[in-house]
N, C-alpha and C. Protein backbone atom coordinates (compact mmCIF):
# COMPACT_ATOMS: atom_id res chain seq x y z
N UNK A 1 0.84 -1.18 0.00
CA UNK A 1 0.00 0.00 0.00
C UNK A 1 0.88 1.24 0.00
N UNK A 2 0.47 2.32 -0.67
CA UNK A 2 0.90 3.27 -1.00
C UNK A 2 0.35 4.46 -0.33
N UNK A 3 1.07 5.70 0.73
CA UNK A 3 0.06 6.66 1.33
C UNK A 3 -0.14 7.84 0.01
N UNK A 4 -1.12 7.65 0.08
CA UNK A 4 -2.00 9.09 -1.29
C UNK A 4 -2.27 10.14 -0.52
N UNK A 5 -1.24 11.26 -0.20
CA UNK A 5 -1.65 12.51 0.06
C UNK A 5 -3.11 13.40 -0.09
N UNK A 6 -4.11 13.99 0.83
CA UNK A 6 -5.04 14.61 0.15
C UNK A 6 -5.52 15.90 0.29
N UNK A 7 -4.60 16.23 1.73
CA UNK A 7 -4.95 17.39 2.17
C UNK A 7 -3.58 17.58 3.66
N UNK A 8 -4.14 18.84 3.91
CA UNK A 8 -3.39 19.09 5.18
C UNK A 8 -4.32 18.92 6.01
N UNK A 9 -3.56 19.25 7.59
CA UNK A 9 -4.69 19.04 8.40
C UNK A 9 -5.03 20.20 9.03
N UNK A 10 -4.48 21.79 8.89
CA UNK A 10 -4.67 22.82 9.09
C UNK A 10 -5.76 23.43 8.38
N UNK A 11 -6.28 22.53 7.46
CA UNK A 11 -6.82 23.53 6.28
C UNK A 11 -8.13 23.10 6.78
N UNK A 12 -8.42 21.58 7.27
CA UNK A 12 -9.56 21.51 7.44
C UNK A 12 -10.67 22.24 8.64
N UNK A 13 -11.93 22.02 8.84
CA UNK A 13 -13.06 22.58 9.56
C UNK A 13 -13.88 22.24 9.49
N UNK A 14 -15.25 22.06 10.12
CA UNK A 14 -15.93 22.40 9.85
C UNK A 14 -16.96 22.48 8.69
N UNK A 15 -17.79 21.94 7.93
CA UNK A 15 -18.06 22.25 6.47
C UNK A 15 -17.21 22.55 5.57
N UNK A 16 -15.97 21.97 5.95
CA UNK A 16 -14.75 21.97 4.55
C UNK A 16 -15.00 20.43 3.59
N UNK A 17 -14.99 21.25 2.56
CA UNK A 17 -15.04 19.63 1.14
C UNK A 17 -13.99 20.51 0.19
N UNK A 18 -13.55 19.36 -0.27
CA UNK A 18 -12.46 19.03 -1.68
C UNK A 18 -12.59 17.87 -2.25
N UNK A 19 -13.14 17.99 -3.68
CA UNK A 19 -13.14 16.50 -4.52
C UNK A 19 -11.50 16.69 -4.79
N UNK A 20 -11.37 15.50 -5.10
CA UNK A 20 -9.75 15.12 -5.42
C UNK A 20 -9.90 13.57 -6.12
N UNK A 21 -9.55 14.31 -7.54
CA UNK A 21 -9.15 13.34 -8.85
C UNK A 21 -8.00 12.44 -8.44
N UNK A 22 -8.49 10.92 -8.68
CA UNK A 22 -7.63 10.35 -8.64
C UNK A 22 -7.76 9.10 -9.16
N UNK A 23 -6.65 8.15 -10.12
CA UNK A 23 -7.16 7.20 -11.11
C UNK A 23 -7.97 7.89 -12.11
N UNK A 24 -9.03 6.81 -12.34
CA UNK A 24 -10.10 7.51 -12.95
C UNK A 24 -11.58 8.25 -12.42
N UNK A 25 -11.21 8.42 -10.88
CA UNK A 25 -12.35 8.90 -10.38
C UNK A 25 -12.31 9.69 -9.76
N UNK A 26 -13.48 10.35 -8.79
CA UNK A 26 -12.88 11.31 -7.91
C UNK A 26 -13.10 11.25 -6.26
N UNK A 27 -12.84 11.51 -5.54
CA UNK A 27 -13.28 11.61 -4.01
C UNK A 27 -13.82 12.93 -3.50
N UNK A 28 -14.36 12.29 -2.59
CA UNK A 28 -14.67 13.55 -1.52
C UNK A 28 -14.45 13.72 -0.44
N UNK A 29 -13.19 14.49 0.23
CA UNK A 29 -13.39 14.92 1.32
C UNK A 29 -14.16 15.89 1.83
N UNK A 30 -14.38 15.28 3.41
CA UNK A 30 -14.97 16.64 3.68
C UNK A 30 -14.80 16.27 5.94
N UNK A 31 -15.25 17.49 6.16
CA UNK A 31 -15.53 17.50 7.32
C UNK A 31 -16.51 18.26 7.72
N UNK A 32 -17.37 17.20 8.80
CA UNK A 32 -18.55 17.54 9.28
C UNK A 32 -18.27 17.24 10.99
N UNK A 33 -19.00 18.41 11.78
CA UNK A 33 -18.66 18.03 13.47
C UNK A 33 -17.68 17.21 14.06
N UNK A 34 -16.75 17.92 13.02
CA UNK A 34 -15.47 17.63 13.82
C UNK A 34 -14.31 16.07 13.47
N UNK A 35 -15.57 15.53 12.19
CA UNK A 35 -14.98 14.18 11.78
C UNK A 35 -14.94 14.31 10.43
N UNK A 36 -13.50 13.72 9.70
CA UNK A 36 -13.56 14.00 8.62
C UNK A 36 -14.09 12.63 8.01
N UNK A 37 -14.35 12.69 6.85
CA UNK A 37 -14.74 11.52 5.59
C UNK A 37 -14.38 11.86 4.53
N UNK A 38 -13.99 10.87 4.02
CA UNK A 38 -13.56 10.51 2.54
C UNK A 38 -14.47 9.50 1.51
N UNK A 39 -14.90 9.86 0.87
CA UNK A 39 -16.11 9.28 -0.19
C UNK A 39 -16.09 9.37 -1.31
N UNK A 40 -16.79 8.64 -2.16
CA UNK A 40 -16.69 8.30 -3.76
C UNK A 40 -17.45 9.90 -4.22
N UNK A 41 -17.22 10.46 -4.42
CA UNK A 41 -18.04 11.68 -5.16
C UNK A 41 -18.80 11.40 -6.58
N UNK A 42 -19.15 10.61 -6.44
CA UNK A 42 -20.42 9.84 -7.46
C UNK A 42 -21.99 9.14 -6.52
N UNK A 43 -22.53 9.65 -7.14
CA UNK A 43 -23.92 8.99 -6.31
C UNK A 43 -24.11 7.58 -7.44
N UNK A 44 -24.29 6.34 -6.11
CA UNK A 44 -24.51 5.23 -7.04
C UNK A 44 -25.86 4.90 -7.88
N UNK A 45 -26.39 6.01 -7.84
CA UNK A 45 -27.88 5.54 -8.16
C UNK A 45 -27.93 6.91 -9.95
N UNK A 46 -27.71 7.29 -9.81
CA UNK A 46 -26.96 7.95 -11.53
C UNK A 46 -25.72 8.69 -11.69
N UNK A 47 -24.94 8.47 -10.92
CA UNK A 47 -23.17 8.81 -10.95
C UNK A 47 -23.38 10.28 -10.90
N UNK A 48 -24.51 11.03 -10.40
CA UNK A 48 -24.44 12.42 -9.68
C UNK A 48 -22.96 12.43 -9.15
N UNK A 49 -22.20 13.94 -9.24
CA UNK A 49 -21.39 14.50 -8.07
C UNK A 49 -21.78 15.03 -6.81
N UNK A 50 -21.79 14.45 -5.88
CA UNK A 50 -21.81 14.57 -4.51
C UNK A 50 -21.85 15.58 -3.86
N UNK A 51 -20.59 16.23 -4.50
CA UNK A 51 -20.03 17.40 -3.58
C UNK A 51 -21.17 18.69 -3.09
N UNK A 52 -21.99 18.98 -3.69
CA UNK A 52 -22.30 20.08 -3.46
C UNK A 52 -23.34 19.84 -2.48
N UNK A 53 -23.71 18.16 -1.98
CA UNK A 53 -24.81 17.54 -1.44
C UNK A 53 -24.69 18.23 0.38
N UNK A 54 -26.01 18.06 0.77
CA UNK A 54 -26.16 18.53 1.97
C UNK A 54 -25.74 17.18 2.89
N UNK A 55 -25.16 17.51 4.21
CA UNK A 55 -25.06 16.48 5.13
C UNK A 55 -25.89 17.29 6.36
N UNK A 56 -26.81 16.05 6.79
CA UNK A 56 -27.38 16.31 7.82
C UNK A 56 -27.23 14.94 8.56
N UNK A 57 -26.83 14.77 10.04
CA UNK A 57 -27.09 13.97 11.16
C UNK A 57 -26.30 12.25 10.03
N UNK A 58 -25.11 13.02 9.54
CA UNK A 58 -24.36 11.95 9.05
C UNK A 58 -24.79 11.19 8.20
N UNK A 59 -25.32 11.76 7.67
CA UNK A 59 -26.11 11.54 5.94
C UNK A 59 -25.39 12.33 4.45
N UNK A 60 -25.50 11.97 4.16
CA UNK A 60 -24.65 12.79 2.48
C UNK A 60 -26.11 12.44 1.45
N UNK A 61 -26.32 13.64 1.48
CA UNK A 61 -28.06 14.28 0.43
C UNK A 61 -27.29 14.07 -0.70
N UNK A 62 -27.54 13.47 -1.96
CA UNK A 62 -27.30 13.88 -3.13
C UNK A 62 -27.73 15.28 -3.84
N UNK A 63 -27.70 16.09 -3.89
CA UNK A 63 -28.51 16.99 -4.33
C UNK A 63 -29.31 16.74 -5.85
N UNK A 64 -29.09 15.79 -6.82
CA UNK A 64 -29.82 15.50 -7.78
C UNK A 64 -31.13 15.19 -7.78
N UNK A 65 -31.27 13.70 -6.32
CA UNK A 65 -32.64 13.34 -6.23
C UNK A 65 -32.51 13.13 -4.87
N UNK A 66 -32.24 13.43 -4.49
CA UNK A 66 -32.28 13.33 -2.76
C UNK A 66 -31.87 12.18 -1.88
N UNK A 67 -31.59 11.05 -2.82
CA UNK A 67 -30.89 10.17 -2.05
C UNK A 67 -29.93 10.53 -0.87
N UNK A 68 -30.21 9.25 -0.14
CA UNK A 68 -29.20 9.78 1.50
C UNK A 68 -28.48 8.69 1.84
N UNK A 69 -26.59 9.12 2.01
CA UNK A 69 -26.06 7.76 1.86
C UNK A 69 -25.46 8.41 3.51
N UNK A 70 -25.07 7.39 4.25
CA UNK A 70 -23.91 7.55 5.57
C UNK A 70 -22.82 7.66 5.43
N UNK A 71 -22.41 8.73 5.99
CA UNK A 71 -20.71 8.92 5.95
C UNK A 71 -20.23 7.93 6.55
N UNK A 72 -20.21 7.06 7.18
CA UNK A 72 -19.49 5.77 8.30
C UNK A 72 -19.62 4.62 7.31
N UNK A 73 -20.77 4.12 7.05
CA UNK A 73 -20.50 3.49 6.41
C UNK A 73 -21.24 2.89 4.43
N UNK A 74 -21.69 4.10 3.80
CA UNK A 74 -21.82 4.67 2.64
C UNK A 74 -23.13 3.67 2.38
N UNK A 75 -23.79 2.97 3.07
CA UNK A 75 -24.95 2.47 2.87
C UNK A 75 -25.81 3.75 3.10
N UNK A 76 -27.43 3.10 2.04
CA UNK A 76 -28.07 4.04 1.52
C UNK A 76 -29.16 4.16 2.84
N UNK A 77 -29.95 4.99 3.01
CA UNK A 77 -30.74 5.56 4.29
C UNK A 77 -31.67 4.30 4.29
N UNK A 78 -31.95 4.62 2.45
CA UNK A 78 -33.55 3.58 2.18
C UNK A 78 -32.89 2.62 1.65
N UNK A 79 -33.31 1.52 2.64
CA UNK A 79 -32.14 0.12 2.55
C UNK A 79 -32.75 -0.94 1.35
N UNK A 80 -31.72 -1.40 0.67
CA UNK A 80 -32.05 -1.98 -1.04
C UNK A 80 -32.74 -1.78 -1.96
N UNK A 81 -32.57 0.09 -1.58
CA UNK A 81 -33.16 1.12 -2.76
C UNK A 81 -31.93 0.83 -3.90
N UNK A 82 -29.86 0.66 -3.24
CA UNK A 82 -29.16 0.94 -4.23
C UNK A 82 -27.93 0.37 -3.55
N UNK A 83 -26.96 0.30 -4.31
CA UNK A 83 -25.53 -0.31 -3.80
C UNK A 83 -25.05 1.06 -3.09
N UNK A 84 -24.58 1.11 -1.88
CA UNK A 84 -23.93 1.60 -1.12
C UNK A 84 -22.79 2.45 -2.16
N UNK A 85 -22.48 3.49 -1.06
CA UNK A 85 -21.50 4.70 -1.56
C UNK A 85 -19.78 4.40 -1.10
N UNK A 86 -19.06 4.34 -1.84
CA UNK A 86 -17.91 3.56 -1.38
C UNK A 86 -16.97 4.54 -0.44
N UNK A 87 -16.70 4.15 0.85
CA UNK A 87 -16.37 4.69 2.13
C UNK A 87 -14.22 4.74 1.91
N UNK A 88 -13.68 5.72 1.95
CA UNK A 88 -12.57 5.57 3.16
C UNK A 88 -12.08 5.75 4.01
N UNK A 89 -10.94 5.35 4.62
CA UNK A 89 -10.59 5.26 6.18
C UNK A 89 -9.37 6.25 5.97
N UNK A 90 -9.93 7.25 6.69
CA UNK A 90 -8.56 8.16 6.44
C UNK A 90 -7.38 7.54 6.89
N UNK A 91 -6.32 7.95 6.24
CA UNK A 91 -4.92 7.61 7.14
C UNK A 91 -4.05 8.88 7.41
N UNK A 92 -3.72 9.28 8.52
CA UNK A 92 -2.70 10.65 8.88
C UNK A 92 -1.30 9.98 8.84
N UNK A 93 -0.50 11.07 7.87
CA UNK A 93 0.83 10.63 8.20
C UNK A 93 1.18 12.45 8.43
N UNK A 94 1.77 12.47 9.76
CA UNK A 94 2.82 13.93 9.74
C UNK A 94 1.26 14.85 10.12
N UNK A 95 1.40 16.00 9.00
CA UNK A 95 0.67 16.88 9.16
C UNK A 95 -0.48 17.01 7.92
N UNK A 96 -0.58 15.62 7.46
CA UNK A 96 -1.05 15.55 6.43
C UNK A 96 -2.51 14.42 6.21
N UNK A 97 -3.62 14.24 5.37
CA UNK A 97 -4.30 13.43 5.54
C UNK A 97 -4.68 13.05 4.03
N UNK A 98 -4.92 11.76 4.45
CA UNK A 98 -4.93 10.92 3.06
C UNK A 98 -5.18 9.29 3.14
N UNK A 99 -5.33 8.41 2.27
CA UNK A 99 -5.58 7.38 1.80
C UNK A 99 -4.27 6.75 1.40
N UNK A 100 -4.69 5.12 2.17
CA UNK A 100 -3.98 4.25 0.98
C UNK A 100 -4.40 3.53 -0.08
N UNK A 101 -3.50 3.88 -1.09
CA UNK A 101 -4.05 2.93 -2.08
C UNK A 101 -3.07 1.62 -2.32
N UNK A 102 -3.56 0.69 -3.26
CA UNK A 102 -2.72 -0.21 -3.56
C UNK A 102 -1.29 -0.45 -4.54
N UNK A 103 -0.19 -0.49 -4.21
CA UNK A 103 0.48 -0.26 -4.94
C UNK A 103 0.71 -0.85 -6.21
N UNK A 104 0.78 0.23 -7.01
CA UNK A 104 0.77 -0.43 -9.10
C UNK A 104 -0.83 -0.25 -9.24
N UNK A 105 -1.42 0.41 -8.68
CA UNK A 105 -2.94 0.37 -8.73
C UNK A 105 -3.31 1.69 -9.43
N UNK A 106 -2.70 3.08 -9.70
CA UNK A 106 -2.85 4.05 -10.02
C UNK A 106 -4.81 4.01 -11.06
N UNK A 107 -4.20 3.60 -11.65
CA UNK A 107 -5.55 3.72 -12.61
C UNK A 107 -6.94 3.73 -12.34
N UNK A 108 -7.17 2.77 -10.83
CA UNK A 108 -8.31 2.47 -10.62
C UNK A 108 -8.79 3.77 -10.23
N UNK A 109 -10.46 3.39 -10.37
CA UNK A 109 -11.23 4.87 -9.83
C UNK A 109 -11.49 4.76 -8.16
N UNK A 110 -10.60 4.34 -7.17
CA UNK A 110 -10.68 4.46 -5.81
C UNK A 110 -11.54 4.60 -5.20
């Protein structure tokens, strides 16, 4: 495994998000009350972008159609409406926060 840089940890807060391209896909960080998440920035139910979606009480709103997935663990509110939202586990190295990926894996959409 390989550590994938994604952010600092000064920068974050509060209602902070950054998609971040990587492979062929993109992520989403973000932080909500104090916990950050990292998420597929595609909604699985028509590959909507995420980002601009509302989080309430640890939910991620799609803003397209209102779907509601969990930041913990990217399953959908309304259960075997849709395949779950693909979750990661942050990893801190230093002063920095980010993901591992697999090494020689570049391409995949993470």
């Amino acid at each position: 495994m390989a550590f994938q840089p994604l952010e600092k940890l000064h920068r974050l807060h509060d209602g902070y998000r950054k998609v971040i391209r990587l492979g062929r896909g993109e992520l989403l960080l973000l932080q909500e009350e104090g916990r950050v998440h990292i998420v597929s920035n595609q909604c699985t139910h028509m590959n909507a972008p995420l980002h601009n979606g509302t989080v309430t009480q640890g939910y991620l709103r799609c803003p397209l159609h209102g779907l509601e997935f969990s930041l913990d663990s990217g399953e959908p509110r309304v259960s075997g409406c849709m395949q779950a939202l693909q979750v990661y586990r942050p990893v801190y190295e230093g002063n920095t926060i980010g993901i591992d990926v697999p090494d020689g894996d570049s391409g995949r959409p993470y």
